[in-house]
C-alpha atoms as a PDB file:
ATOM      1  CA  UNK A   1    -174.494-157.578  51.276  1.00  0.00           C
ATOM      2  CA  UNK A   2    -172.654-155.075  53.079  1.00  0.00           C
ATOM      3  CA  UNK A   3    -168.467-155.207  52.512  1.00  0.00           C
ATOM      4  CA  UNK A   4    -166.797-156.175  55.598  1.00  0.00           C
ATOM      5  CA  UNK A   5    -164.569-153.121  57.428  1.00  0.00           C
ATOM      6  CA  UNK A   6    -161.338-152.962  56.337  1.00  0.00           C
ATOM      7  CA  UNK A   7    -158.911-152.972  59.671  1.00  0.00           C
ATOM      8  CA  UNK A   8    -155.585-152.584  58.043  1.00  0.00           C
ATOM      9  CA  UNK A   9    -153.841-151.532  54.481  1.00  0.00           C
ATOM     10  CA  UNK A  10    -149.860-151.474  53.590  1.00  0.00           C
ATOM     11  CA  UNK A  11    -147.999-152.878  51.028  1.00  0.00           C
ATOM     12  CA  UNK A  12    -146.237-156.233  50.266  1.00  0.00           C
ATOM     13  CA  UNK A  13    -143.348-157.140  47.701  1.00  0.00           C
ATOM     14  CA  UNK A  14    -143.211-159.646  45.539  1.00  0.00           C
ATOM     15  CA  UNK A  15    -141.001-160.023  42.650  1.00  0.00           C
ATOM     16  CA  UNK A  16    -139.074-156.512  43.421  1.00  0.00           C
ATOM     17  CA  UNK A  17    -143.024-154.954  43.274  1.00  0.00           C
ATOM     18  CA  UNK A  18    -145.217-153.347  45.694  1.00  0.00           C
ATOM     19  CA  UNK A  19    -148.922-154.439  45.929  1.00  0.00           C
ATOM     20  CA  UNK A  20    -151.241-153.123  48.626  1.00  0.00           C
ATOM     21  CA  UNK A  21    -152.803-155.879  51.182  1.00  0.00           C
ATOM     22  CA  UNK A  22    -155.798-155.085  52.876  1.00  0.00           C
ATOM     23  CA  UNK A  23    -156.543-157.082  56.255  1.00  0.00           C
ATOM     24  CA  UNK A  24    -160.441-157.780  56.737  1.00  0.00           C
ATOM     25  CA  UNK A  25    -162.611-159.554  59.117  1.00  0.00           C
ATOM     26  CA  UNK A  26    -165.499-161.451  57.869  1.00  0.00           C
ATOM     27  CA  UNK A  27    -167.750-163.265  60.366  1.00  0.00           C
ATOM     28  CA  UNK A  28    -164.845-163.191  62.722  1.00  0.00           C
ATOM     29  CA  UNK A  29    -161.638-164.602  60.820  1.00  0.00           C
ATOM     30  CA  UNK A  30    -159.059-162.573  59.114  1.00  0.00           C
ATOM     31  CA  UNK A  31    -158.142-162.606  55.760  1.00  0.00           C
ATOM     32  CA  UNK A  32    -155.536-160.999  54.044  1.00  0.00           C
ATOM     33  CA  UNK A  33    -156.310-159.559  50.072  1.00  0.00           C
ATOM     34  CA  UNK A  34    -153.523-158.704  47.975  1.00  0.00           C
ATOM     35  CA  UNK A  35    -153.765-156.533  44.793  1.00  0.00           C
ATOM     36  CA  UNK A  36    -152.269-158.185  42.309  1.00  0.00           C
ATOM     37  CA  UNK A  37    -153.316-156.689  38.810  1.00  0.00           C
ATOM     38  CA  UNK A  38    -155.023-159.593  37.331  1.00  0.00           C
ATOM     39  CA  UNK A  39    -156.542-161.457  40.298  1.00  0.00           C
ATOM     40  CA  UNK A  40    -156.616-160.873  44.311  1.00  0.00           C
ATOM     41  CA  UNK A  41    -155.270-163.347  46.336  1.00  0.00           C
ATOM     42  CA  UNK A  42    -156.590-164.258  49.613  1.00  0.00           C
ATOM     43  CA  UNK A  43    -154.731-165.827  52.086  1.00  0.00           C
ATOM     44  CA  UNK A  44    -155.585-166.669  55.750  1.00  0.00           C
ATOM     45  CA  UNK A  45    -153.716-168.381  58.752  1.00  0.00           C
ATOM     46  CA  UNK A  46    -154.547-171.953  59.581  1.00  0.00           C
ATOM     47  CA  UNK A  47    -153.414-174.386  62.658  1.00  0.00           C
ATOM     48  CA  UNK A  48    -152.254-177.964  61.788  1.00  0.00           C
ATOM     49  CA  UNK A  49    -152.520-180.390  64.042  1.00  0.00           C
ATOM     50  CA  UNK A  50    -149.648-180.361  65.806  1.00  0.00           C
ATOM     51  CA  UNK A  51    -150.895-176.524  66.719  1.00  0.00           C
ATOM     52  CA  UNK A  52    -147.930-175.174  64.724  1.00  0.00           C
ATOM     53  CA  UNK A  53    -149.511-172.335  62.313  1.00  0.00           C
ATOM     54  CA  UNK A  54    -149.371-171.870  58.605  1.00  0.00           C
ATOM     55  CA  UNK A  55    -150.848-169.704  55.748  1.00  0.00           C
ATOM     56  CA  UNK A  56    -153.038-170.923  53.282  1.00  0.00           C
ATOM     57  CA  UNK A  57    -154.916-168.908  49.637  1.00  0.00           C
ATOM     58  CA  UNK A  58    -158.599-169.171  49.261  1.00  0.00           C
ATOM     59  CA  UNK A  59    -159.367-171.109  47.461  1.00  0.00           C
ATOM     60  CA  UNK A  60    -156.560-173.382  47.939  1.00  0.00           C
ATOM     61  CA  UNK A  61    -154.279-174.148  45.338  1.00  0.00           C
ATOM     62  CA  UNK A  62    -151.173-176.104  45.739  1.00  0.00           C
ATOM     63  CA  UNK A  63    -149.454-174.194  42.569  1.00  0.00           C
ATOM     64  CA  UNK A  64    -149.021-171.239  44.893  1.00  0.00           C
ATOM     65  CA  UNK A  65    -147.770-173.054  48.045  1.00  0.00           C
ATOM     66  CA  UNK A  66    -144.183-170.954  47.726  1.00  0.00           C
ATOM     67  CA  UNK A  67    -145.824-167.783  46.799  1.00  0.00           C
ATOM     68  CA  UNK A  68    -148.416-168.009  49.793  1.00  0.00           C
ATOM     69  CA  UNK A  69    -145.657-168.521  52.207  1.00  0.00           C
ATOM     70  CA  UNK A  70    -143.064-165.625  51.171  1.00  0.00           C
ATOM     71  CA  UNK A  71    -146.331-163.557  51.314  1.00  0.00           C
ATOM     72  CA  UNK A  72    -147.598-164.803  54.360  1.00  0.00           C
ATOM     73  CA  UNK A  73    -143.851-164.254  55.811  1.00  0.00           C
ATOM     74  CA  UNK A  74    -144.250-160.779  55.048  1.00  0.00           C
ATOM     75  CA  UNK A  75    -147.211-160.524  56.634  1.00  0.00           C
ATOM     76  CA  UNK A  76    -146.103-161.673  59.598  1.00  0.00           C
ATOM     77  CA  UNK A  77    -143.280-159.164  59.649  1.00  0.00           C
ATOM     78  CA  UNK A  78    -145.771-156.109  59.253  1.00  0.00           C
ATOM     79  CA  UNK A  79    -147.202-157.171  62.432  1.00  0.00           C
ATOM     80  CA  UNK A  80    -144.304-157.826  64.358  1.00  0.00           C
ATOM     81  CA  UNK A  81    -143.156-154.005  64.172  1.00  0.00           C
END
């Protein structure tokens, strides 16, 4: 299987370190992979139902609910430049 293109790659913070994040399109939806050393994370955006949006890991894990949304706040900054 052929990797999908990688669209966009900067760096995120988290506990007072920088880890790249690579944004990538698979099948048409975005995910977001972040570096860290032992594992990647994915995340993705979701939309509840009252349309309001939110960011989620893949595979979802409620452990990492805080992590997933200072990370996914970050994101969202990057892209507001």
């Amino acid at each position: 299987m052929e990797s999908p293109p990688i669209t966009d790659e900067f760096e995120i913070t988290w506990k007072e370190k920088q880890y790249p994040c690579k944004r990538i399109n698979v099948d048409g939806s975005i995910f977001f992979v972040i570096g860290f050393t032992q594992r990647p994370l994915y995340l993705s955006k979701g939309i509840d139902v009252n349309r309001e949006s939110f960011w989620v890991n893949i595979p979802h894990d409620t452990k990492l609910t805080h992590v997933v949304f200072e990370l996914g706040k970050q994101i969202d900054q990057h892209y507001e430049k």
